[in-house]
Protein backbone atom coordinates (compact mmCIF):
# COMPACT_ATOMS: atom_id res chain seq x y z
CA UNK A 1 0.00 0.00 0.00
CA UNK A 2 1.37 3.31 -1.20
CA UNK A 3 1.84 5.76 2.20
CA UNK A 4 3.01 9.34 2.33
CA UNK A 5 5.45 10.14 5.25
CA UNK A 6 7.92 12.55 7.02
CA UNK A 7 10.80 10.38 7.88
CA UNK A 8 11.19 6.92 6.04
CA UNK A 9 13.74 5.20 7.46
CA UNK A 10 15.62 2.53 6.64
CA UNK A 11 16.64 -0.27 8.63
CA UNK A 12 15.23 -1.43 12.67
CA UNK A 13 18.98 -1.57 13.89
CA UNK A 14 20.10 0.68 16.88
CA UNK A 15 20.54 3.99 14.78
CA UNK A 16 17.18 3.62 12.92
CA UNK A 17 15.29 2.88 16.12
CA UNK A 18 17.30 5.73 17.88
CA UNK A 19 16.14 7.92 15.28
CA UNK A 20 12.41 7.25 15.16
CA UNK A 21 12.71 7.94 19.11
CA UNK A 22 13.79 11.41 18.59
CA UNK A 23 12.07 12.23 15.55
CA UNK A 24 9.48 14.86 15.18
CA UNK A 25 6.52 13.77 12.88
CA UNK A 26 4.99 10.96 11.14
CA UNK A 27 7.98 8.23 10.14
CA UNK A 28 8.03 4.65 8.74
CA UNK A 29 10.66 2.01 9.37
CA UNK A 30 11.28 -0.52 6.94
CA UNK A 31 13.29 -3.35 7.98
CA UNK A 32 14.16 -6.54 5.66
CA UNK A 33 14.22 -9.14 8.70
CA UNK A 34 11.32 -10.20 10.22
CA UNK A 35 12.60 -8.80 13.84
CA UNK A 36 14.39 -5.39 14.76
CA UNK A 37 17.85 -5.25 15.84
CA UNK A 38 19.80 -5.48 13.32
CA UNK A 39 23.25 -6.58 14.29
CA UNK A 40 22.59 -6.51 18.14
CA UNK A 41 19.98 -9.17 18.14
CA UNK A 42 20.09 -11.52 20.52
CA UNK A 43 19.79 -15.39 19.63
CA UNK A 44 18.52 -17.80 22.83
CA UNK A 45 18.81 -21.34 22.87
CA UNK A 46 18.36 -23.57 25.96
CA UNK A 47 20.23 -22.36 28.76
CA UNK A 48 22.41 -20.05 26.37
CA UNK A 49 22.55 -16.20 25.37
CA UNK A 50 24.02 -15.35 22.70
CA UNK A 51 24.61 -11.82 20.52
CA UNK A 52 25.28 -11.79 16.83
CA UNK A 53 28.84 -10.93 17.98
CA UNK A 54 30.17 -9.20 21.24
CA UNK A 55 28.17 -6.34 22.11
CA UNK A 56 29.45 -4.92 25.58
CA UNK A 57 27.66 -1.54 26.73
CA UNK A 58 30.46 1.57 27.86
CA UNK A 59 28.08 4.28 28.12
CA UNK A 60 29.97 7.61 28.48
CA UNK A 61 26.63 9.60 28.41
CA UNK A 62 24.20 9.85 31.07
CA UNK A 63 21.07 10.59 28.75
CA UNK A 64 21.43 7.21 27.04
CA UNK A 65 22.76 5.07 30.56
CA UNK A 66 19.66 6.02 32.13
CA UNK A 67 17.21 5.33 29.25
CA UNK A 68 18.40 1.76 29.36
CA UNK A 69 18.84 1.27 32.83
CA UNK A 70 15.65 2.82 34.03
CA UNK A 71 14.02 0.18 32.18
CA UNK A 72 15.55 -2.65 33.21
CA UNK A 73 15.92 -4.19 36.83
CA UNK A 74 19.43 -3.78 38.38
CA UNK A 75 19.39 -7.46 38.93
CA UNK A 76 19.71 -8.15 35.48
CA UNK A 77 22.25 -6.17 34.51
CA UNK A 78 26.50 -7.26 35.09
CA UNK A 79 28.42 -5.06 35.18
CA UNK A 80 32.17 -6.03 34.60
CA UNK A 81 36.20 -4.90 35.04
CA UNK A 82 37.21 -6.18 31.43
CA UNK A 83 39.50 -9.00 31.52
CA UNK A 84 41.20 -9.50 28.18
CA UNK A 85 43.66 -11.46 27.04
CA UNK A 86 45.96 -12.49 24.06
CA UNK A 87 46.94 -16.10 23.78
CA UNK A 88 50.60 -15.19 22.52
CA UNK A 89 52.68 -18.86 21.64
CA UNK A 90 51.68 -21.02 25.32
CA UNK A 91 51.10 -18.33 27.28
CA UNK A 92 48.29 -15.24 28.25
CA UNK A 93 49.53 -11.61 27.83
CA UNK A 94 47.41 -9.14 28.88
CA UNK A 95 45.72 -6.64 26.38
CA UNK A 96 47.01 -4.67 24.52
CA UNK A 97 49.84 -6.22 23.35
CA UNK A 98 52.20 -2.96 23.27
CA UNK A 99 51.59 -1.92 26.50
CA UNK A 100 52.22 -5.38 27.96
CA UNK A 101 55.45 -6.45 26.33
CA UNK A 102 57.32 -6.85 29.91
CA UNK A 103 54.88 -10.09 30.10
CA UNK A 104 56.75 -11.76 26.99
CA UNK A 105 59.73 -13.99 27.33
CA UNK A 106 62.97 -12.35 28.00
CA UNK A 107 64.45 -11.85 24.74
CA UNK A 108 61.60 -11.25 23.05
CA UNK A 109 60.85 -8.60 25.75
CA UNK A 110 64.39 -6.96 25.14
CA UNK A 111 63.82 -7.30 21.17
CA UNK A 112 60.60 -5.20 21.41
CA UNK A 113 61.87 -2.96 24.00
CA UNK A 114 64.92 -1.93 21.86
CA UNK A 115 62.65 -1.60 18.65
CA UNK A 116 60.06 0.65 19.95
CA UNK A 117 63.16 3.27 21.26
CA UNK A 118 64.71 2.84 17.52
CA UNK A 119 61.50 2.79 16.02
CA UNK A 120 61.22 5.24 12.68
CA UNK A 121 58.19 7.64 13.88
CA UNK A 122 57.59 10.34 11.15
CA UNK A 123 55.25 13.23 11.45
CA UNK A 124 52.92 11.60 9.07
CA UNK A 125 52.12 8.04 7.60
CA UNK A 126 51.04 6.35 4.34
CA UNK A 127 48.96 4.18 5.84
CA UNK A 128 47.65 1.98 8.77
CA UNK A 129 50.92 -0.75 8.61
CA UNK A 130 53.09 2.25 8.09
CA UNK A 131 51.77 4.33 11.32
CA UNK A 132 51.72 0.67 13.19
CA UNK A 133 55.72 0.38 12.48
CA UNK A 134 56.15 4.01 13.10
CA UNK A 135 54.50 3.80 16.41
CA UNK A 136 55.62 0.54 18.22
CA UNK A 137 58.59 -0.41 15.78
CA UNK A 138 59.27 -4.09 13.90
CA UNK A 139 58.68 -6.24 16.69
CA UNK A 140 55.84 -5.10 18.63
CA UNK A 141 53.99 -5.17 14.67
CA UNK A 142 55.63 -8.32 13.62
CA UNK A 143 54.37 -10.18 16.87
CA UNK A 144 51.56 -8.82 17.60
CA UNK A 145 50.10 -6.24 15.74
CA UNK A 146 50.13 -7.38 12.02
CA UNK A 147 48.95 -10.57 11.98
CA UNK A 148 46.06 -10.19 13.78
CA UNK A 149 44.90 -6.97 12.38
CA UNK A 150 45.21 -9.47 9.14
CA UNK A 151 43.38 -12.07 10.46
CA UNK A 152 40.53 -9.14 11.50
CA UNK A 153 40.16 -6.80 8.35
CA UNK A 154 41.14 -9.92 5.90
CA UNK A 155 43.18 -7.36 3.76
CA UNK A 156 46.19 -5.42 3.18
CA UNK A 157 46.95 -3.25 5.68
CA UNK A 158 48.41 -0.73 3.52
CA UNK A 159 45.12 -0.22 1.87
CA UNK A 160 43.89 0.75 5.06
CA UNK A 161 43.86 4.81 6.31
CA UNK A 162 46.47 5.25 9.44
CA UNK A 163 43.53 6.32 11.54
CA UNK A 164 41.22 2.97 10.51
CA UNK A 165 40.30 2.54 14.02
CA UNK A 166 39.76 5.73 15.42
CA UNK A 167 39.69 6.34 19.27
CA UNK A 168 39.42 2.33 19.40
CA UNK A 169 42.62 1.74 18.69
CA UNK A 170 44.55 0.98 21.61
CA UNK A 171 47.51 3.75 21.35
CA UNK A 172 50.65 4.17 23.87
CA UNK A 173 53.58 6.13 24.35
CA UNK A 174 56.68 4.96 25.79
CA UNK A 175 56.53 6.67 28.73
CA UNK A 176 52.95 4.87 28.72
CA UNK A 177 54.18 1.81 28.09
CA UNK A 178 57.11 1.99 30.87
CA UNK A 179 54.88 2.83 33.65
CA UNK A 180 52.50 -0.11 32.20
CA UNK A 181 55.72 -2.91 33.42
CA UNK A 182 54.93 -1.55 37.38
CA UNK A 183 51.46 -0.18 37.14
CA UNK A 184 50.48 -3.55 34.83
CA UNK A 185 46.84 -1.68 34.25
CA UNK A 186 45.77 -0.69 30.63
CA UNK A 187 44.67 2.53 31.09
CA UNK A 188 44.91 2.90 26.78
CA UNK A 189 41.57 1.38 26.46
CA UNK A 190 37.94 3.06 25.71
CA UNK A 191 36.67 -0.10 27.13
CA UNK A 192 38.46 -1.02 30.44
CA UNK A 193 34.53 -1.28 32.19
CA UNK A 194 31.27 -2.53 30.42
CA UNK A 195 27.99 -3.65 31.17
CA UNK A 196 25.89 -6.18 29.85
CA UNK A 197 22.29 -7.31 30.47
CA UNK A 198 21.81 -11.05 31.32
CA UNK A 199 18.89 -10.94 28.57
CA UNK A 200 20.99 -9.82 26.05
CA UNK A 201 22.08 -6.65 23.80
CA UNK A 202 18.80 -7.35 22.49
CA UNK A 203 16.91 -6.54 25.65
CA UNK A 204 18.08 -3.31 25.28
CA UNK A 205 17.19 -2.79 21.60
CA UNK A 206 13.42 -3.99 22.95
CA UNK A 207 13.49 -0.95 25.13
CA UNK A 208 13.85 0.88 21.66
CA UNK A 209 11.45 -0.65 19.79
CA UNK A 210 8.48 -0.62 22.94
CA UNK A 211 8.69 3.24 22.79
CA UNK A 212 7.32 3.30 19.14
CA UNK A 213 4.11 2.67 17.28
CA UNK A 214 4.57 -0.89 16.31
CA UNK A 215 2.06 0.11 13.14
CA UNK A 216 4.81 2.45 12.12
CA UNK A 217 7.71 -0.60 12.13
CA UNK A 218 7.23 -2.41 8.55
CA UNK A 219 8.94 -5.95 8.96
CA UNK A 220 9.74 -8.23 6.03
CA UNK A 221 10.26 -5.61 3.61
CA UNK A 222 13.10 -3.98 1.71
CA UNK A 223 13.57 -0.62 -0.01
CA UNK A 224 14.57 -1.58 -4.14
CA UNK A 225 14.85 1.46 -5.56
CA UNK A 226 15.05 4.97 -4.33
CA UNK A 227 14.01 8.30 -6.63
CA UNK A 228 16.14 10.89 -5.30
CA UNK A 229 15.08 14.04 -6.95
CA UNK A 230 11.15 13.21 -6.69
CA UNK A 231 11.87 11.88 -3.29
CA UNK A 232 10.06 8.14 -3.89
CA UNK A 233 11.11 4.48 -2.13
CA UNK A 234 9.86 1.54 -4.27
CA UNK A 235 9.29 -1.54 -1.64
CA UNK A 236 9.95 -4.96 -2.53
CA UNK A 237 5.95 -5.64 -2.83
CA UNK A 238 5.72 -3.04 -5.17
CA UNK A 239 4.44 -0.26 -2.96
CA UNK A 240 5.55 3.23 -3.17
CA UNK A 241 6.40 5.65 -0.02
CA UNK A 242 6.64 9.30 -1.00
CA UNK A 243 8.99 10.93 2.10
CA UNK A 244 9.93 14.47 2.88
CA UNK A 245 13.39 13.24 4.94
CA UNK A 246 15.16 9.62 4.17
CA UNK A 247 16.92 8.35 6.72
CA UNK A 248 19.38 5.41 5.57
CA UNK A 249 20.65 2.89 8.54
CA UNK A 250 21.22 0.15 5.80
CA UNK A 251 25.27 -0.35 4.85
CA UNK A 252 26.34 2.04 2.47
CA UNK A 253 27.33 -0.98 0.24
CA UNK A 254 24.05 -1.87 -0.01
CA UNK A 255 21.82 1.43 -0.04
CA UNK A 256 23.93 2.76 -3.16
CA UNK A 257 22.36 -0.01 -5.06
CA UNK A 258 18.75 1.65 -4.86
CA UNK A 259 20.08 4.67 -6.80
CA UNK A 260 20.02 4.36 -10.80
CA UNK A 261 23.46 6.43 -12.20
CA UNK A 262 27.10 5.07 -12.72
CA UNK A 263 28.26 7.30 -9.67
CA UNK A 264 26.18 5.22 -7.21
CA UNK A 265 27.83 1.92 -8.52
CA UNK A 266 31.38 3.29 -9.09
CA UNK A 267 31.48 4.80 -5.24
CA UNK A 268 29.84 1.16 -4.41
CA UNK A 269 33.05 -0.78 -6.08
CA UNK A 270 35.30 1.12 -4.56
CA UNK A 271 33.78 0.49 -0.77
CA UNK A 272 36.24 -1.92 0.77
CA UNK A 273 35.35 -3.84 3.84
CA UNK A 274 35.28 -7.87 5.38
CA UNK A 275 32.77 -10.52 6.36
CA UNK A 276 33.05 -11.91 9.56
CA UNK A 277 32.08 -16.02 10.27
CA UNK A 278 30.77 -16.15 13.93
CA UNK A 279 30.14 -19.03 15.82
CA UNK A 280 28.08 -18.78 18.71
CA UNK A 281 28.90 -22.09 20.68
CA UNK A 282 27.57 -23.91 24.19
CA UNK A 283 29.51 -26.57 25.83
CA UNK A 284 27.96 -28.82 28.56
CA UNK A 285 30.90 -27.72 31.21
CA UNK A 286 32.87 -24.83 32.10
CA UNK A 287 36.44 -23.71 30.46
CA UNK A 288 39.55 -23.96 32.70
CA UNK A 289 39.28 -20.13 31.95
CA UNK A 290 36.69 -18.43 34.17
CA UNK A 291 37.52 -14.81 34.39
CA UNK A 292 38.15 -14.06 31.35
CA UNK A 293 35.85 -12.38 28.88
CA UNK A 294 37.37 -12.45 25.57
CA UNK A 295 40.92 -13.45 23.80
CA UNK A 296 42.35 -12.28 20.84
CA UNK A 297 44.44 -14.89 18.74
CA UNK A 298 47.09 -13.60 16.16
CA UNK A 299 48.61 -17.03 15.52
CA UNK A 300 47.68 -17.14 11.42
CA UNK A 301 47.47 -21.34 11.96
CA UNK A 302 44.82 -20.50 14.09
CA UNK A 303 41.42 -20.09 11.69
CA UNK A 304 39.80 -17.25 14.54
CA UNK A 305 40.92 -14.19 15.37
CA UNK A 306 38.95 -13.41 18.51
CA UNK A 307 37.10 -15.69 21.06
CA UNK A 308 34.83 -14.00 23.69
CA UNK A 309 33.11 -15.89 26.64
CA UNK A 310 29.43 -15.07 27.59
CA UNK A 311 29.67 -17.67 30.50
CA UNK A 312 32.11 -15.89 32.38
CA UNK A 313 30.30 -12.10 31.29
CA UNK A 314 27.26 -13.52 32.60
CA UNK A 315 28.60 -15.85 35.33
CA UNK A 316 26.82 -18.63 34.14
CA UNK A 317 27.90 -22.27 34.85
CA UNK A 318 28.21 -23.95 31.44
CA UNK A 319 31.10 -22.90 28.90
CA UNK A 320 29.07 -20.05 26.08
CA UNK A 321 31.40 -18.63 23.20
CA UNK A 322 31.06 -16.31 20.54
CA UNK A 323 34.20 -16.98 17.56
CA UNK A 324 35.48 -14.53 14.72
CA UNK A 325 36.85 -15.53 11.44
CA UNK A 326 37.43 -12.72 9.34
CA UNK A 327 36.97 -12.94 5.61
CA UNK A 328 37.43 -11.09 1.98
CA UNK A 329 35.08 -8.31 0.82
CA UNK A 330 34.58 -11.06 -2.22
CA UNK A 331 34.75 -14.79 -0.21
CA UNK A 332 32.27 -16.63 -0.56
CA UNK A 333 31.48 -18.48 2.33
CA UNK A 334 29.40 -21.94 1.39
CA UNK A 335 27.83 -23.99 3.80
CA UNK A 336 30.65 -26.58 2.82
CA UNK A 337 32.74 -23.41 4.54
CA UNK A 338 30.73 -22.97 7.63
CA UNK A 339 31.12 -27.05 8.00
CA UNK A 340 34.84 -26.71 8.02
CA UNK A 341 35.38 -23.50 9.83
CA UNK A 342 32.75 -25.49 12.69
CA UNK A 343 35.33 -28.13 12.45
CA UNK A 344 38.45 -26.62 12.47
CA UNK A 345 37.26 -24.21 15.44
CA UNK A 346 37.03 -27.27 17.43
CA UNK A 347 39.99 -28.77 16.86
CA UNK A 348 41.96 -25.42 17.85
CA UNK A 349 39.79 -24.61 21.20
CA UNK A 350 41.35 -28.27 22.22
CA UNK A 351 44.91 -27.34 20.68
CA UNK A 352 44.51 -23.83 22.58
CA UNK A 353 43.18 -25.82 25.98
CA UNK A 354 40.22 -24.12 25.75
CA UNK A 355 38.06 -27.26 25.91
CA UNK A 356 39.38 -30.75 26.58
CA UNK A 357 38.38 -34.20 25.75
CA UNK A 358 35.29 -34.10 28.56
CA UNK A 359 33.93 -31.42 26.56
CA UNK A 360 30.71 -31.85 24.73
CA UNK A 361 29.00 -29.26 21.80
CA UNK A 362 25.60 -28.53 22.96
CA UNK A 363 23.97 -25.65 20.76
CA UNK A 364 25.56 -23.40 18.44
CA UNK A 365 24.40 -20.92 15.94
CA UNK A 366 25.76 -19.46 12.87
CA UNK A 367 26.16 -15.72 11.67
CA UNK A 368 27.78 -14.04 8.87
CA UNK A 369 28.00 -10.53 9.16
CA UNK A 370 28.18 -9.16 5.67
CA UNK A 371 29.62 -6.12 5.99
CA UNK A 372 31.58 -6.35 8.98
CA UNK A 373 34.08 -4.18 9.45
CA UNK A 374 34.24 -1.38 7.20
CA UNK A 375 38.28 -0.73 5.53
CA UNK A 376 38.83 2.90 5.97
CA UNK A 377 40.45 4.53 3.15
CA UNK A 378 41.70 8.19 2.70
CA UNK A 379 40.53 8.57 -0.89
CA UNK A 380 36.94 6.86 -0.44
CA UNK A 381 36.53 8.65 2.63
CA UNK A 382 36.68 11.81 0.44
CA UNK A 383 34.02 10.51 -1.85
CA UNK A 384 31.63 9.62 0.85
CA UNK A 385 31.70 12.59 2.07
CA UNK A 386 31.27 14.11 -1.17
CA UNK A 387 27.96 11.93 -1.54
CA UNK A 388 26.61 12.55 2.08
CA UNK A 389 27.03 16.15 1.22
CA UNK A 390 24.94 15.94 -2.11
CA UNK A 391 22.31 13.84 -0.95
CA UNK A 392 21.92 15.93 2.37
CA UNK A 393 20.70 18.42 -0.47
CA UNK A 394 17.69 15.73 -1.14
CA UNK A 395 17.13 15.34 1.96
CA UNK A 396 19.06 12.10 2.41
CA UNK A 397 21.06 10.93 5.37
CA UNK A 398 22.88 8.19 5.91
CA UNK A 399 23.82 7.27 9.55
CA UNK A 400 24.95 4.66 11.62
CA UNK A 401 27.99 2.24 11.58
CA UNK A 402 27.36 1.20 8.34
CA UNK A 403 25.44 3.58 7.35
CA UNK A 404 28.26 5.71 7.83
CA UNK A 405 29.98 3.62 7.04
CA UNK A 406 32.46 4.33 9.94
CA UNK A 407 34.20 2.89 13.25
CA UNK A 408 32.20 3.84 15.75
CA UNK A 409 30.67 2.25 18.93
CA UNK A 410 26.92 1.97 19.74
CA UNK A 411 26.72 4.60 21.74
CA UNK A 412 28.27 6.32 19.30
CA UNK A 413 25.26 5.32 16.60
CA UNK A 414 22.51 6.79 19.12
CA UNK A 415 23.87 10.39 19.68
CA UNK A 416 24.55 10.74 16.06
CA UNK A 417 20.82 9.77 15.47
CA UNK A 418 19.62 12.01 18.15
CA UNK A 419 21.58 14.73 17.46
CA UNK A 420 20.16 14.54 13.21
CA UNK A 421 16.37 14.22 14.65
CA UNK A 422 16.89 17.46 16.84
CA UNK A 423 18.41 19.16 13.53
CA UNK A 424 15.88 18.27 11.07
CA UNK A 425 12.78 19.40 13.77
């Protein structure tokens, strides 16, 4: 059925629902899956919670904090120190890497130590590898840092902008780095406290979603084909919404193919990014690690690059784990794939002593994010920006993570989407 609106907006994830709360006027969601959420759904199966990946709430505003908490009893809520850690060779180093390098091995200790004081830092870099060997020198990258920024972004890191990460990388100084061998607390970290609710990341999205008129939530439907100048959607049932503001929470990958012109597709090409296999996974007993809340694994023989551990976030007596495998913007990943990857996962949680030989597979679940984590770039940053600045002339935003098509955190999604509802009242 054809509608007229204010605000059509695409996509029921975190920034789209954020949106709708703040908006002024009459607005329609559209949303392809047949429940909000987007990527911070929450997936329950017998005695096991599990996220689409590792969603861990570090609210630095109190506006947003209190929304969520005010909502929710304070007995189901956790609220956690972060315990990281990196399984390095046979032994646990504490995260990040470069600011725990006194925990390595003595000559390997004294070989990163001497590189990061010789290291060749330059006013400005070429490129994210470039600023990583500028920064921490050879060793600290070659151990550490490179291979398991490989194994994440599944791509040259010289194709990637020396500021890919944002705030969210991890960053130290020497002096930073020296006080770190005495002090032995990572104070480099946007994330060094999180809380989580024992529902779910999901739970909170619900708290979203109740606040609107369901009516106004279309589920099971996707936006085809957008006419920018006469500001018409097409839906995927053939309906038509005529909109005064479009408000795009879909991955820029994906909402450049409702516009007809060889600009849309070229700017499309050139948006690099991975796909990320996760394995949500519940064992019938507990790890021999129980305070820890996620690892990260650079060890290329390794097929994951980061393990997390719901169990111990939620203090919950049975072994539940989410698992990372990053892929190619162009993999294809077959079920054949997921089969093998399922496989090979086990096999390295025993190698890694993660689970032993009393340890049973209970429930699991399978994701693939597809687009994961977006490859910043220097040049197609410049033509995004370019095309958000057009299309901001038709009334067209695009916002979110994806949207964006940014790093950013969650948090970081809802004030952006606030802060564009209070500007277009």
């Amino acid at each position: 059925m054809d509608r007229n609106v204010k605000y059509l907006i695409i996509g029921a994830g975190i920034s789209g629902l954020t949106f709708a709360n703040y908006a002024e006027g009459d607005y329609l969601i559209v949303e392809k899956e047949d429940e909000v959420g987007g990527y911070c759904r929450t997936i329950k199966k017998k005695d096991y919670v599990w996220d689409y990946a590792g969603h861990f709430f570090h609210f630095s505003t109190e506006e947003f904090k209190k929304k969520f908490l005010d909502s929710v009893s304070a007995d189901d809520i956790k609220y956690k120190d972060k315990n990281t850690k990196i399984i390095y060779k046979d032994a646990l180093v504490d995260y990040p890497f470069q600011t725990n390098i006194h925990q390595l091995e003595k000559q390997e200790f004294i070989d990163c130590l001497y590189d990061l004081f010789h290291r060749d830092e330059k006013e400005d870099y070429d490129s994210f590898l470039d600023m990583l060997y500028g920064k921490f020198g050879k060793a600290i990258v070659e151990k550490f840092l490179r291979p398991y920024n490989e194994k994440l972004y599944a791509v040259d890191l010289t194709t990637l902008d020396k500021d890919a990460m944002g705030r969210f990388f991890p960053y130290a100084d020497i002096p930073a780095i020296i006080d770190n061998m005495k002090a032995n607390k990572d104070s480099t970290s946007y994330n060094n406290s999180f809380l989580y609710p024992k529902d779910g990341a999901g739970s909170f999205i619900q708290i979203l979603y109740d606040a609107l008129d369901g009516s106004k939530v279309l589920l099971n439907h996707e936006v085809v084909k957008i006419d920018n100048e006469d500001k018409v959607a097409e839906l995927d049932d053939g309906s038509r919404i005529t909109y005064e503001y479009l408000i795009n929470t879909s991955p820029l990958n994906h909402f450049l193919d409702y516009f007809d012109g060889k600009e849309f597709k070229s700017l499309q090409e050139a948006l690099s990014y991975n796909k990320v296999l996760v394995f949500n996974l519940g064992f019938n007993k507990k790890s021999k690690y129980t305070e820890e809340h996620w690892m990260y694994i650079p060890d290329k023989k390794v097929n994951f690059y980061r393990i997390g551990f719901y169990d111990n976030i939620l203090d919950a007596d049975k072994l539940s784990m989410y698992i990372e495998i990053g892929y190619g913007k162009n993999d294809v990943i077959t079920e054949e794939e997921v089969e093998e990857q399922l496989k090979l996962t086990l096999e390295n949680l025993h190698k890694l002593g993660i689970i032993d030989d009393e340890t049973k597979l209970e429930e699991y679940s399978t994701i693939i994010m597809d687009p994961a984590y977006v490859h910043i770039n220097t040049e197609t940053e410049k033509r995004i920006q370019k095309f958000k600045e057009r299309e901001a002339g038709n009334q067209i935003y695009t916002i979110g993570r994806y949207g964006a098509w940014t790093y950013c955190s969650m948090e970081d999604c809802m004030i952006a989407a606030k802060k564009l509802a209070e500007k277009l009242k």
